[in-house]
Every structure is written in structure tokens, then in C-alpha cells.
C-alpha atoms as a PDB file:
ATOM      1  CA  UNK A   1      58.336-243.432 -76.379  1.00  0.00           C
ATOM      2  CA  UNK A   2      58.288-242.000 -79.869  1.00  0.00           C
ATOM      3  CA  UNK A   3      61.817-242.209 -81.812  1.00  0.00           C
ATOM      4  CA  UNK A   4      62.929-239.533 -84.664  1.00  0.00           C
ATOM      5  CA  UNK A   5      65.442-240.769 -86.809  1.00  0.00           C
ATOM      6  CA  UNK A   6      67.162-237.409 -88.385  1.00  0.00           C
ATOM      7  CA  UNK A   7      67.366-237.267 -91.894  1.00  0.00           C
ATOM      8  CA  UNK A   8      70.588-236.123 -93.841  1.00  0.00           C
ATOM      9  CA  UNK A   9      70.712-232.542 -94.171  1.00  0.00           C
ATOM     10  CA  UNK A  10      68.289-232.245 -91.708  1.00  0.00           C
ATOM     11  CA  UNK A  11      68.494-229.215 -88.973  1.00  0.00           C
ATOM     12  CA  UNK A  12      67.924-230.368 -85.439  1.00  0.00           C
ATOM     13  CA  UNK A  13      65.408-227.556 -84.727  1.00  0.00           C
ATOM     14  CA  UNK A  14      62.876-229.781 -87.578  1.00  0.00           C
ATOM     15  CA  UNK A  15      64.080-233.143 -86.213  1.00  0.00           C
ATOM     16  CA  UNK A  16      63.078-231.664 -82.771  1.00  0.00           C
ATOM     17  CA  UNK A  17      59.602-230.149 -84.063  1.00  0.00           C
ATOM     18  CA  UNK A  18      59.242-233.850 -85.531  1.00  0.00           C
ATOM     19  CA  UNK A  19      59.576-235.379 -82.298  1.00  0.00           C
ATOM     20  CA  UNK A  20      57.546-233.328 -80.492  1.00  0.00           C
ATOM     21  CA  UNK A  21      54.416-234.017 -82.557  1.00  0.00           C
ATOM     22  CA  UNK A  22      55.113-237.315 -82.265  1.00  0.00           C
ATOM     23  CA  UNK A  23      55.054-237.138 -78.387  1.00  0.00           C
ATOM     24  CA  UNK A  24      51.940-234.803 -78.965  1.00  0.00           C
ATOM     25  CA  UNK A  25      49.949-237.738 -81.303  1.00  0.00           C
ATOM     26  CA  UNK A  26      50.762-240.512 -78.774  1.00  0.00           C
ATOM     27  CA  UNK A  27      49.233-238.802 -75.751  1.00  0.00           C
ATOM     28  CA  UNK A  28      52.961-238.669 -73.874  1.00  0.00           C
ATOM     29  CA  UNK A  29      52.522-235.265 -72.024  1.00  0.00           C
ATOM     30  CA  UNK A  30      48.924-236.171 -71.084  1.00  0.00           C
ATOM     31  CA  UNK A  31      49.496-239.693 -69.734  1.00  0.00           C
ATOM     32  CA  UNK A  32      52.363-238.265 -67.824  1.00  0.00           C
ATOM     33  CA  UNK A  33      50.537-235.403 -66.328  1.00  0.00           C
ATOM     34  CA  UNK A  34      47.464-238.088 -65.649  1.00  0.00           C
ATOM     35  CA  UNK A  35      50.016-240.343 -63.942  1.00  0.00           C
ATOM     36  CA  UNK A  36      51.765-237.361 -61.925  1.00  0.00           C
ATOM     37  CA  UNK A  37      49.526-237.402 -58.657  1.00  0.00           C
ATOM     38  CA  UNK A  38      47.468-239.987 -57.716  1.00  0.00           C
ATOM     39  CA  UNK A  39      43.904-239.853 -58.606  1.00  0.00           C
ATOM     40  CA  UNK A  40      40.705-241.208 -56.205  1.00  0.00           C
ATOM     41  CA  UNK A  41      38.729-243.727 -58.087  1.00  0.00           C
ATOM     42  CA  UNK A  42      35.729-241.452 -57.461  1.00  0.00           C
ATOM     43  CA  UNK A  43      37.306-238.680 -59.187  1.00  0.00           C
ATOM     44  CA  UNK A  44      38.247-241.078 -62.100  1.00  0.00           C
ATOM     45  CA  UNK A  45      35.036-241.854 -62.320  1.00  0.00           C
ATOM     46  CA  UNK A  46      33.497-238.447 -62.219  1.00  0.00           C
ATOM     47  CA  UNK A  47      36.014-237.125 -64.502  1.00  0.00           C
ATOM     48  CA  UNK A  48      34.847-239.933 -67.027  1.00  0.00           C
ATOM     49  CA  UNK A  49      31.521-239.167 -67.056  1.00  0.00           C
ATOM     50  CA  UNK A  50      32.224-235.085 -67.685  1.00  0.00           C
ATOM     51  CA  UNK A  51      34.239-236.368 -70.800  1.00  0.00           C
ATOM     52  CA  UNK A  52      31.162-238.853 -72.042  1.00  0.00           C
ATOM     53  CA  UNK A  53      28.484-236.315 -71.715  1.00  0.00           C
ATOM     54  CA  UNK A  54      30.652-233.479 -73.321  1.00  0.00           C
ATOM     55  CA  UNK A  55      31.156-236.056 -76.278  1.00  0.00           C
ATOM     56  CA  UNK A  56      27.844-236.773 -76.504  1.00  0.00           C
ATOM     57  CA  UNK A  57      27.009-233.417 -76.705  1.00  0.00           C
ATOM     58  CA  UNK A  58      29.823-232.662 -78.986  1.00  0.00           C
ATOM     59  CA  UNK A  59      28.061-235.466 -81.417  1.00  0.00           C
ATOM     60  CA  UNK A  60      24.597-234.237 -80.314  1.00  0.00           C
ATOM     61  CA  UNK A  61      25.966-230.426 -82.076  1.00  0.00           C
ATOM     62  CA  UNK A  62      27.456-231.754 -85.004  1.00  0.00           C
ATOM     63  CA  UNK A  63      24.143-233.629 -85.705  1.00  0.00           C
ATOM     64  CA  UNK A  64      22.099-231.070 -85.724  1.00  0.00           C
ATOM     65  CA  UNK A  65      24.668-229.093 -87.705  1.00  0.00           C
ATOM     66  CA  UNK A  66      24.716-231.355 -90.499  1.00  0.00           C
ATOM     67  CA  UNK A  67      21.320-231.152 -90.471  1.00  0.00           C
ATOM     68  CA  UNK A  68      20.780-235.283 -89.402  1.00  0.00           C
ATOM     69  CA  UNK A  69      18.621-235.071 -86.295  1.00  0.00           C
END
């Protein structure tokens, strides 16, 4: 869990913002989403391989954009 000291002089609405990109960079929302319903190893599974082959093809693009492949 992500922890947001607040600064002197600090308003709580920034201290809040703070916080919340905090929870954002460390994945908080997602994993707890993720861990809200239970989720058939075969889904896992298939839901892994959707998010390897849109990397690749995420890498494939940028390749190709650069001008490398």
C-alpha cells in the first residue's frame, strides 16, 4: 500500500492527487480488480497470451517505425 506523507503547507486535495498516482504506478486498482472474482486457469491463460501477442505486435510497430526491421 503506497503511503503519502503531507508536506507543510501542503493542501490535502495535492497530498490526495499524490497518493493516487502512487496507487496508479504500483498497479493497486488493477491487482484489486484482477483479484475481485475468481478467474479459470484457462482464462488466465488465454488472457496471457492476448497480452504477449499484442506486445509483440506493439514491438513489431515500433520496429518498423523506427525504421529497424
Amino acid at each position: 500500500m503506497p503511503i503519502v506523507h503531507v508536506r507543510d503547507e501542503e493542501s490535502f486535495e495535492n497530498a490526495l492527487r499524490r497518493f493516487k498516482r502512487k496507487c496508479e504506478k504500483a498497479g493497486v486498482l488493477t491487482e484489486l480488480k484482477k483479484r475481485q472474482h475468481f478467474e479459470k486457469p484457462s482464462v488466465k491463460r488465454k488472457r496471457k497470451a492476448l497480452q504477449g501477442r499484442k506486445k509483440m505486435l506493439r514491438k513489431l510497430a515500433e520496429e518498423r517505425r523506427l525504421g529497424l526491421h
